[in-house]
Protein backbone atom coordinates (compact mmCIF):
# COMPACT_ATOMS: atom_id res chain seq x y z
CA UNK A 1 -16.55 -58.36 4.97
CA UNK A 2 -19.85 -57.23 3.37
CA UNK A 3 -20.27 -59.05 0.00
CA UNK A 4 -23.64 -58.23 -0.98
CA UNK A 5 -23.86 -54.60 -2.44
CA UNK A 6 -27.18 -51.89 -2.50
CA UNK A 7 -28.55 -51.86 -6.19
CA UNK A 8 -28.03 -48.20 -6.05
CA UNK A 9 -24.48 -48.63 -4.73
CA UNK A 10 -24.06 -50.97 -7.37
CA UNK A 11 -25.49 -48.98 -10.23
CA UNK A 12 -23.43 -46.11 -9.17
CA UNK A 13 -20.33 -48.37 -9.37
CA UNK A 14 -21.08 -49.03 -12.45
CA UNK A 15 -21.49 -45.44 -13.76
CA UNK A 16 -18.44 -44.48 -12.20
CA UNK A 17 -16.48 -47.17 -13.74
CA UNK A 18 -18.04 -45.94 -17.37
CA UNK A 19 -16.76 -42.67 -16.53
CA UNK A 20 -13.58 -43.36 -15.53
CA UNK A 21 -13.49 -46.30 -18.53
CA UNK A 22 -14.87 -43.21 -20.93
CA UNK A 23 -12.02 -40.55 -19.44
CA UNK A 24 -8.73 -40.42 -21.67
CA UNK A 25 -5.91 -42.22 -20.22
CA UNK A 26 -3.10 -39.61 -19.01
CA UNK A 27 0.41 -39.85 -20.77
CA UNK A 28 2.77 -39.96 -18.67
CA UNK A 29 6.17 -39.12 -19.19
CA UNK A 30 8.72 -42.18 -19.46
CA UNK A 31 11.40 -42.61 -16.73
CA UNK A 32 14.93 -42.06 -17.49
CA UNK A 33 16.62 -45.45 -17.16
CA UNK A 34 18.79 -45.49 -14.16
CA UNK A 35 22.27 -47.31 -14.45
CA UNK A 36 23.24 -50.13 -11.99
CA UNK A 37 26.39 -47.61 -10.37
CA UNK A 38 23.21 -45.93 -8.97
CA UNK A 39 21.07 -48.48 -7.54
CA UNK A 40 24.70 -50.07 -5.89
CA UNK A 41 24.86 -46.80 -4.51
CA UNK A 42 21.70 -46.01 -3.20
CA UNK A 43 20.88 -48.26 -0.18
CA UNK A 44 23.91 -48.49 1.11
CA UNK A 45 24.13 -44.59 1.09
CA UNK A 46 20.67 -44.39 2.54
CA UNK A 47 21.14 -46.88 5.62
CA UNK A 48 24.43 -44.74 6.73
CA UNK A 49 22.51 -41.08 5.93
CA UNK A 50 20.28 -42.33 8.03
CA UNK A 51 21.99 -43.72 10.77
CA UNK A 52 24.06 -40.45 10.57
CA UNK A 53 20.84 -37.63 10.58
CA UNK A 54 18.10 -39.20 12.40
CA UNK A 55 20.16 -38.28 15.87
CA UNK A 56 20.82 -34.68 14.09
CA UNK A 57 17.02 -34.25 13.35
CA UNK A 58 16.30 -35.06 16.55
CA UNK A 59 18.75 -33.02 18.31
CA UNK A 60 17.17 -30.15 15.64
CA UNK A 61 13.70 -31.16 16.45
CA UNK A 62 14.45 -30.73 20.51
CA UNK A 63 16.29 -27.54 19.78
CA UNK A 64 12.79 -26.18 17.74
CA UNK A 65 10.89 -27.19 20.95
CA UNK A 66 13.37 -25.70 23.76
CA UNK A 67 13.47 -22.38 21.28
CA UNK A 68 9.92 -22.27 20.74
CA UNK A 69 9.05 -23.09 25.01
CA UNK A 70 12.00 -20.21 25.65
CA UNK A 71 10.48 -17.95 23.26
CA UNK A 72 7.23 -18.10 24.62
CA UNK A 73 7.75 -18.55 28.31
CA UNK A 74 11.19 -16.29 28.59
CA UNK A 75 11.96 -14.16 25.28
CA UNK A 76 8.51 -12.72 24.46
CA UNK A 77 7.75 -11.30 27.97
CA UNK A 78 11.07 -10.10 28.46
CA UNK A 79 10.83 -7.89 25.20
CA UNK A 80 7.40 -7.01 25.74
CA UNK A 81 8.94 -5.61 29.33
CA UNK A 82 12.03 -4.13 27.92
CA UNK A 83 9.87 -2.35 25.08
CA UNK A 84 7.41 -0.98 27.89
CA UNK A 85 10.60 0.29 29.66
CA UNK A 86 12.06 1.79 26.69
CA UNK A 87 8.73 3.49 25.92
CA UNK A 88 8.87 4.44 29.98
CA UNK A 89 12.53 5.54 30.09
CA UNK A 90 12.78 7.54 26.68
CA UNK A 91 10.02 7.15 24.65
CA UNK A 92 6.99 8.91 26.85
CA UNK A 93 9.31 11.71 28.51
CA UNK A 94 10.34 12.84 24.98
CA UNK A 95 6.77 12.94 24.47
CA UNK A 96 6.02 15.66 27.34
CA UNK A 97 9.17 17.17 26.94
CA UNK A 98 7.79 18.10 23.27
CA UNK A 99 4.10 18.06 24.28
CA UNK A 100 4.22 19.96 27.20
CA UNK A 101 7.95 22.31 26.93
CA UNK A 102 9.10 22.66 23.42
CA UNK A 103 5.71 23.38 22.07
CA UNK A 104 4.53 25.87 24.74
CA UNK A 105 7.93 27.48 23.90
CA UNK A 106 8.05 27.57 20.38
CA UNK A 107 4.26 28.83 20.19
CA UNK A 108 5.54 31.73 22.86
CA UNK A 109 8.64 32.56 20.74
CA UNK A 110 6.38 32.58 17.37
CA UNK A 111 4.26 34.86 19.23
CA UNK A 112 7.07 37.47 20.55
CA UNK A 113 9.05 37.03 17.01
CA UNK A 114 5.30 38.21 15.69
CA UNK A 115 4.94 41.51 17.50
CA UNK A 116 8.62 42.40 18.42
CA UNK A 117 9.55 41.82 14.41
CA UNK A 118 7.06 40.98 12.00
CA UNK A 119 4.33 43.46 12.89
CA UNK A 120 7.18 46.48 12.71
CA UNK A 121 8.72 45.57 10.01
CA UNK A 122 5.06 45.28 8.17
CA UNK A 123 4.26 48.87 9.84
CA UNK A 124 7.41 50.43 8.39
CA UNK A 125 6.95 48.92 4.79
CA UNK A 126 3.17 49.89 4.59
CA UNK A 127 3.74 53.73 6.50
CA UNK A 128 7.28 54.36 5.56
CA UNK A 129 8.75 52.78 2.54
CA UNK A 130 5.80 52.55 0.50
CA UNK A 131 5.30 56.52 0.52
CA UNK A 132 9.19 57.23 0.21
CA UNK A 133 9.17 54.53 -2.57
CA UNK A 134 5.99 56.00 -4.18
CA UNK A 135 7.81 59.55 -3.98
CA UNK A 136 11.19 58.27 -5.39
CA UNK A 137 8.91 56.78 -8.37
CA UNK A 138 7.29 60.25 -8.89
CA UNK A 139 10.85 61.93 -8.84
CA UNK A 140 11.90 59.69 -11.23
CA UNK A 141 9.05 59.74 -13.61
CA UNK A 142 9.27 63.98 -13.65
CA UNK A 143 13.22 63.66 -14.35
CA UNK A 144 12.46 61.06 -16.62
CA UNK A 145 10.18 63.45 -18.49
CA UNK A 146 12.77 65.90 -18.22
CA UNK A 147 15.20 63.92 -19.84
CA UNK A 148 13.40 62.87 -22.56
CA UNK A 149 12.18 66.29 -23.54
CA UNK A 150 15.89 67.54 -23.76
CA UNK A 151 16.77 64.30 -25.94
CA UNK A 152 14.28 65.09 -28.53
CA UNK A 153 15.36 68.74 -28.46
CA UNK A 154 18.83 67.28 -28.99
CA UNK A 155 17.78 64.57 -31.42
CA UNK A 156 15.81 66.93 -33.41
CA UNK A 157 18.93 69.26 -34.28
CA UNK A 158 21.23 66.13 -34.56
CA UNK A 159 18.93 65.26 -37.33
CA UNK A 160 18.70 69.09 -38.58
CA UNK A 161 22.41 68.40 -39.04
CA UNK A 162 22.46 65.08 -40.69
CA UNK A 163 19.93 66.05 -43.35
CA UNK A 164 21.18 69.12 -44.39
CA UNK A 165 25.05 69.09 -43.61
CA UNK A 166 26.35 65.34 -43.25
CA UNK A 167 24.29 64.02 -45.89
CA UNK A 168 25.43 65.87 -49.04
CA UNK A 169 28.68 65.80 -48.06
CA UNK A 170 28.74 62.00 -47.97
CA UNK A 171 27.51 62.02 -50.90
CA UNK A 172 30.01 63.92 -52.81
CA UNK A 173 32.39 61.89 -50.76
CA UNK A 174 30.83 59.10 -52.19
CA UNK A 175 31.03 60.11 -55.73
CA UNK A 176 34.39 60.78 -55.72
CA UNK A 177 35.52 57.15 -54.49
CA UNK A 178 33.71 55.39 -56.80
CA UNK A 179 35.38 57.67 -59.47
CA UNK A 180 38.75 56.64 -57.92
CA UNK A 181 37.61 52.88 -57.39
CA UNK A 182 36.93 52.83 -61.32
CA UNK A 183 40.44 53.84 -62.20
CA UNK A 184 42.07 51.39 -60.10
CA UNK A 185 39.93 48.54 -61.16
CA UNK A 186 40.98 49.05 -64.76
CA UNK A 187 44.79 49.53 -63.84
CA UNK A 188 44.35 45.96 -61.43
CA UNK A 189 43.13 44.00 -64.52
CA UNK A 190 45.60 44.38 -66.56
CA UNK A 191 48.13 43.96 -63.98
CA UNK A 192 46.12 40.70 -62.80
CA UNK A 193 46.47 39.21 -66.45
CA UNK A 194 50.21 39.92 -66.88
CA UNK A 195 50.82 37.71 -63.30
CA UNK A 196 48.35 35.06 -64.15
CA UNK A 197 50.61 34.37 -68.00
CA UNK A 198 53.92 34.54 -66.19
CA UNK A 199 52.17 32.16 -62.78
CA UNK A 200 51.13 29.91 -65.57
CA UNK A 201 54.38 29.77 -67.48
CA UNK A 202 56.97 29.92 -64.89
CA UNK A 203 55.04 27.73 -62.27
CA UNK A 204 52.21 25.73 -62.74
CA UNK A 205 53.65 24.25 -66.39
CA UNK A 206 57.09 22.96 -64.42
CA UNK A 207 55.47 22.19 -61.44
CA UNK A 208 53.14 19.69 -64.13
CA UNK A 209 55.55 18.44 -65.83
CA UNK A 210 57.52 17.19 -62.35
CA UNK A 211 54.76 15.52 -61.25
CA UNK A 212 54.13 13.30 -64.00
CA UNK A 213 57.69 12.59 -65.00
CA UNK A 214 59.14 12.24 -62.19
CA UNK A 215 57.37 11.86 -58.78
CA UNK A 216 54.27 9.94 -59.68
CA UNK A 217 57.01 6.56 -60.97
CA UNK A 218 59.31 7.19 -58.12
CA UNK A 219 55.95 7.23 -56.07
CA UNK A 220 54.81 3.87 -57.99
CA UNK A 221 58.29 2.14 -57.22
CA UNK A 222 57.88 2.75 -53.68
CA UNK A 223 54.25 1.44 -53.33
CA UNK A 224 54.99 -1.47 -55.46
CA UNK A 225 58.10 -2.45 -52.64
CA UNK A 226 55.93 -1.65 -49.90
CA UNK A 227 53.63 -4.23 -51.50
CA UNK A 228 56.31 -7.09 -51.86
CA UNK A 229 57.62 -6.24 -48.08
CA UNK A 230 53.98 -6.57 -46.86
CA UNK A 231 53.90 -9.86 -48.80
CA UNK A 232 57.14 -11.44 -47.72
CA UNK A 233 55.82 -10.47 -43.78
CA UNK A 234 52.28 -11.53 -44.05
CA UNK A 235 53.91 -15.11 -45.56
CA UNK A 236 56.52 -15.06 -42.96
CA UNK A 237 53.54 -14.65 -40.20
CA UNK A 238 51.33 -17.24 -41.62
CA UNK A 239 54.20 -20.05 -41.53
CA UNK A 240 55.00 -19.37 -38.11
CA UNK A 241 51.27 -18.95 -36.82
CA UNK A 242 50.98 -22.46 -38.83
CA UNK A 243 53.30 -24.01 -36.94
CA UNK A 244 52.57 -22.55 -33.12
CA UNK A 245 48.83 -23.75 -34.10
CA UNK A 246 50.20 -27.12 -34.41
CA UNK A 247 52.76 -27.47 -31.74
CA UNK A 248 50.10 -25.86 -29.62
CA UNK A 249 47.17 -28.48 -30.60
CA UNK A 250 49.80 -31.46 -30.56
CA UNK A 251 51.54 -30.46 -27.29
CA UNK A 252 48.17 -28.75 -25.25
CA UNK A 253 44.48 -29.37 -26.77
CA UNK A 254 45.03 -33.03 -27.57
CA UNK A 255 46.30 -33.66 -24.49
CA UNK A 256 43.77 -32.05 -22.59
CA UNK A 257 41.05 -33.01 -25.08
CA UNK A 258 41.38 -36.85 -24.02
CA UNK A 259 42.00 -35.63 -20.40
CA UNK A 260 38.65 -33.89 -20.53
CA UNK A 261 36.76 -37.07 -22.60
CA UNK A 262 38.27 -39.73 -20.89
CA UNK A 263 39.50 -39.41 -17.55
CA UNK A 264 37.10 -36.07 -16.53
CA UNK A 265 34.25 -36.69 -17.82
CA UNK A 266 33.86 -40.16 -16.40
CA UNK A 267 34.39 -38.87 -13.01
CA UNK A 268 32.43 -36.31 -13.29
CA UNK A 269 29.36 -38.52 -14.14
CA UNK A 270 30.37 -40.87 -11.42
CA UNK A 271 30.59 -37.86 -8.78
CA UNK A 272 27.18 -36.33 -10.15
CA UNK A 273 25.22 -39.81 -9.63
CA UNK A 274 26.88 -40.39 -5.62
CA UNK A 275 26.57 -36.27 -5.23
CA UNK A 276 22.52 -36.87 -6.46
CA UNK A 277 22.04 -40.18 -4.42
CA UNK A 278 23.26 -38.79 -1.32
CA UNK A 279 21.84 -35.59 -2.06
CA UNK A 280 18.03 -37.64 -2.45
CA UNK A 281 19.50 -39.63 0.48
CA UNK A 282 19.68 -36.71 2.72
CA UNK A 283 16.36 -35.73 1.79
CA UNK A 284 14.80 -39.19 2.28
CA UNK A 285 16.77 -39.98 5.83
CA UNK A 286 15.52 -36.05 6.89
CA UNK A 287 11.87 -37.15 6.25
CA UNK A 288 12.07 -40.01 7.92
CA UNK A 289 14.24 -38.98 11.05
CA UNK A 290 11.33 -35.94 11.33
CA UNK A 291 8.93 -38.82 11.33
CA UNK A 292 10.82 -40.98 14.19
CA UNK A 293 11.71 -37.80 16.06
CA UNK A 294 7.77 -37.05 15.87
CA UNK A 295 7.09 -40.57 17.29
CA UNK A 296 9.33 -40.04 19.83
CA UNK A 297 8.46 -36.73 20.56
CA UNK A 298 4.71 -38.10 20.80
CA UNK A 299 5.89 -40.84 23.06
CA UNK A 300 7.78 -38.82 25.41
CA UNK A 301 4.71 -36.24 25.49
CA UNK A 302 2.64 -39.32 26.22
CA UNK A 303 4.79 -40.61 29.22
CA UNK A 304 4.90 -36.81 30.53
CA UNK A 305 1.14 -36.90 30.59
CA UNK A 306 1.09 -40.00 32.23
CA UNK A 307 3.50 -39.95 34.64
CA UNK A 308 2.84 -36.22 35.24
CA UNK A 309 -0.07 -34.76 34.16
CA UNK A 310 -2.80 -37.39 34.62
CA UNK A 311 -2.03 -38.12 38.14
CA UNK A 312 -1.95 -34.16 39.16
CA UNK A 313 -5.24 -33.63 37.30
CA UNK A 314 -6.80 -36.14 39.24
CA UNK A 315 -5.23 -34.61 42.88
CA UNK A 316 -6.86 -32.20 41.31
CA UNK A 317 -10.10 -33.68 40.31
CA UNK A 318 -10.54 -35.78 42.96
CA UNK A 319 -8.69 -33.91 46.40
CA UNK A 320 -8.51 -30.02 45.92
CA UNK A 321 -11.94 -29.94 44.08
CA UNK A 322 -13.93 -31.48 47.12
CA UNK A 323 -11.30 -29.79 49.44
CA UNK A 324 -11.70 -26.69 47.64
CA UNK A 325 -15.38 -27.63 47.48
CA UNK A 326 -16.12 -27.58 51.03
CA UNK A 327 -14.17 -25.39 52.24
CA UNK A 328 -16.05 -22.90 49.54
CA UNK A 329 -19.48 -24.27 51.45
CA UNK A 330 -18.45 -24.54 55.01
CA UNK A 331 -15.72 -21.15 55.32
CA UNK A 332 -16.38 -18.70 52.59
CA UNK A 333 -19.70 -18.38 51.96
CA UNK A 334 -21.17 -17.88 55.36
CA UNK A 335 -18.17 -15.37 55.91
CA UNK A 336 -19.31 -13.42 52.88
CA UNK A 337 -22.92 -13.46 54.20
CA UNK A 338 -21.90 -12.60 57.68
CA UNK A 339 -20.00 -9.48 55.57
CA UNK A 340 -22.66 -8.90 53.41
CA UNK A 341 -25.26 -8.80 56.62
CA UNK A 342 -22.68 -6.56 58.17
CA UNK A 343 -22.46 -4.30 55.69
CA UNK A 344 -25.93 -3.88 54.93
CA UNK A 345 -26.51 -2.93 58.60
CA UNK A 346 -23.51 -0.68 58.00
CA UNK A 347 -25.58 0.81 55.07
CA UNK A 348 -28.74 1.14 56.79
CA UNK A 349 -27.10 2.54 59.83
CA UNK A 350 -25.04 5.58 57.75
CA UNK A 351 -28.18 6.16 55.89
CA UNK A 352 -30.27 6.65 59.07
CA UNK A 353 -27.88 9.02 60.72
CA UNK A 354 -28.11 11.01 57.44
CA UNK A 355 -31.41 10.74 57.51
CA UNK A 356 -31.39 12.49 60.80
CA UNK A 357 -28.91 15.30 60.61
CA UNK A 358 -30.99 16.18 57.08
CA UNK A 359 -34.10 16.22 59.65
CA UNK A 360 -32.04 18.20 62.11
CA UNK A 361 -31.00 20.37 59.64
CA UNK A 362 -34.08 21.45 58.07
CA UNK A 363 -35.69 21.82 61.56
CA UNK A 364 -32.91 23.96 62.68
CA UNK A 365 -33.61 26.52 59.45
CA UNK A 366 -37.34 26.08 59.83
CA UNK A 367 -36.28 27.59 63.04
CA UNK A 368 -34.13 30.50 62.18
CA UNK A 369 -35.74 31.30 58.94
CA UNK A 370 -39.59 30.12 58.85
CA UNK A 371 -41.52 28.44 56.88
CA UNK A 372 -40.34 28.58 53.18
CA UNK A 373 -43.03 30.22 50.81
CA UNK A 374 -45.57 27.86 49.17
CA UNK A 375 -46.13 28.37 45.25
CA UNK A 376 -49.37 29.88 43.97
CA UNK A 377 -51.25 27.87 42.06
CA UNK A 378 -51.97 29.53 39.09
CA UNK A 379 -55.41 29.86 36.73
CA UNK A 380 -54.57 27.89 33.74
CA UNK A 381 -56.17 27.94 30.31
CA UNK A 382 -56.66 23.98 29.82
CA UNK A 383 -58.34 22.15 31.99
CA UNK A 384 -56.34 20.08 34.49
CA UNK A 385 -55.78 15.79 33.99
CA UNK A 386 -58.62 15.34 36.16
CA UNK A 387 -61.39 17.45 34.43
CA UNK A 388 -63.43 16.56 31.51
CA UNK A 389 -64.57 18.93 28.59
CA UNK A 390 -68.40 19.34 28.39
CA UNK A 391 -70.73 20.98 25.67
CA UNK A 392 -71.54 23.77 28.70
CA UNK A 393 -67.88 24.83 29.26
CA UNK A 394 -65.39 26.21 26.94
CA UNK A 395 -61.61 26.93 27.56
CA UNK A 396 -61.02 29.38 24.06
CA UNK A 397 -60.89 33.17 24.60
CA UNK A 398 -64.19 34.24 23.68
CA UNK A 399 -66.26 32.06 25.49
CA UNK A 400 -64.10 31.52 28.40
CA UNK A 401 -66.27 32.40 31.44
């Protein structure tokens, strides 16, 4: 162990110590007191949670691993093979059915419904009905016209007759009913005051006098008994509500009152703190059983790899590599020379037979047909790659020679 400390390491130490001296101190939040019924209950709970789950975590942990391997190895391929066949078997001959059938079809029926029915249908509209229609409008508008010159002929002696024949004799009409209406509004007034004195007299002052005398205290007796009957009831009610309150409190919420505060209640608390602690105690024994399933699992994996896997990586290393080694040297690489020789003579062979049936070929027309004509060379403006331009020579129009 290093005692002796860097100035610098020291000096840092030191500033980190004032900072974390200087830094507030955090509050933390005090503890609720546990009771003794819950620290009897914990370890004891704990040891047999645990004794119970770790072989339940590890059966779960080996199932995660056989899922996961079976997954991978068996499920995955075998979907991505059914899918494929799925898309094989319905998915891709729906898609040329539509592509290559219904399509075609539908375009060739949109086409024949086009010129069999829409393009007659338009042709009759525009050459047929829109004329007829046109003509049926210009009918109309003429009989129209028509019509409404012989309804102002009419209208004008219908109002011919109504100014000079209906009119003044409504108004003499007129005259005479108001002269009549005057006569028998005076004869109704007087008539109307003689039935209002005796309606007054004969009715309204009995009717009055009834009322107050004799229905409105026959009217007060009532109400007044109704009153003392309501009374007696409401009294009657109260007592006996008064008592079923107490026979019901004495007899049922006592009771269950001290049930509830000290028998319930109790258990309840009892039941929460073992329901918590072995509630904490799974939790605790799952964490741990993952942790011992994960050493085992690492041990197993470790004597799998060692009793396994190291000793066929090193056949591998150290007898199929040289094997594979030499036979790579000694069998296939001279074999693919001695193919790649052969085929190269192969090559050179085809391309030389070519070679001469092109030869025969062209001598045979050569033959038949002559020489083929050479081009002309032809007189250009600019001066060819070769040549040079001089102050005696000129290539422009004018001085060309």
């Amino acid at each position: 162990m290093d005692l002796e400390k860097h100035p610098r390491e020291g000096s840092e130490a030191r500033v980190d110590l004032h900072k974390r001296t200087a830094e507030p101190p955090v509050r933390r939040e005090p503890e609720a007191p546990e009771g003794c019924l819950a620290v009897a209950i914990r370890i004891p709970v704990r040891i047999v949670v645990l004794v119970l789950v770790v072989p339940v975590r590890m059966l779960w942990d080996a199932l995660v691993v056989a899922g996961r391997f079976l997954n991978d190895a068996l499920l995955r391929p075998l979907g991505r093979a059914l899918l494929w066949l799925g898309r094989a078997v319905f998915v891709w001959p729906l898609v040329g059915l539509w592509r290559y059938v219904v399509v075609p079809v539908g375009k060739a029926l949109g086409w024949l419904g086009k010129v069999l029915v829409v393009v007659p249908l338009v042709w009759l509209y525009r050459y047929v009905l829109t004329p007829v229609g046109h003509a049926i409008a210009w009918v109309a508008r003429g009989i129209g016209a028509a019509l409404g010159w012989i309804a102002g002929g009419v209208g004008a002696a219908l109002g011919w007759v109504y100014a000079y024949l209906l009119t003044p004799v409504g108004r003499a009409v007129t005259w005479v009913l108001k002269g009549l209406g005057a006569v028998l509004a005076a004869l109704g007034i007087g008539v109307w005051t003689v039935l209002a004195w005796l309606a007054k007299y004969l009715v309204a002052v009995p009717a009055v006098w009834l009322y107050t005398w004799v229905l409105a205290p026959v009217g007060r007796a009532i109400v007044w008994c109704g009153k003392g009957l309501v009374w007696l009831a409401s009294m009657a009610v109260t007592g006996i509500g008064a008592a079923l309150y107490w026979i019901a409190r004495i007899l049922l919420v006592l009771p269950a009152l001290a049930l509830w505060r000290w028998i319930l209640t109790p258990v309840g608390r009892v039941l929460a703190v073992i329901g918590r602690e072995v509630w904490d105690a799974l939790g605790h024994a799952w964490r741990i059983a993952g942790h011992i399933s994960l050493a085992v699992g690492r041990f197993l994996g470790t004597l799998f790899r060692w009793i396994f896997v190291e000793p066929v990586r090193w056949v591998y290393r150290s007898v199929l590599t040289p094997v594979g080694h030499v036979v790579r040297d000694t069998v296939w690489r001279p074999a693919a020379e001695a193919a790649r020789s052969v085929g190269r003579a192969t090559r050179q062979a085809l391309a030389a037979a070519r070679e001469s049936v092109r030869q025969a070929r062209a001598d045979f027309r050569r033959m038949l047909l002559g020489e083929p004509r050479r081009p002309q060379p032809v007189d250009r403006r600019e001066p060819s790659a070769r040549e040079t331009r001089s102050l005696g020579s000129s290539t422009t129009a004018l001085t060309k020679d």
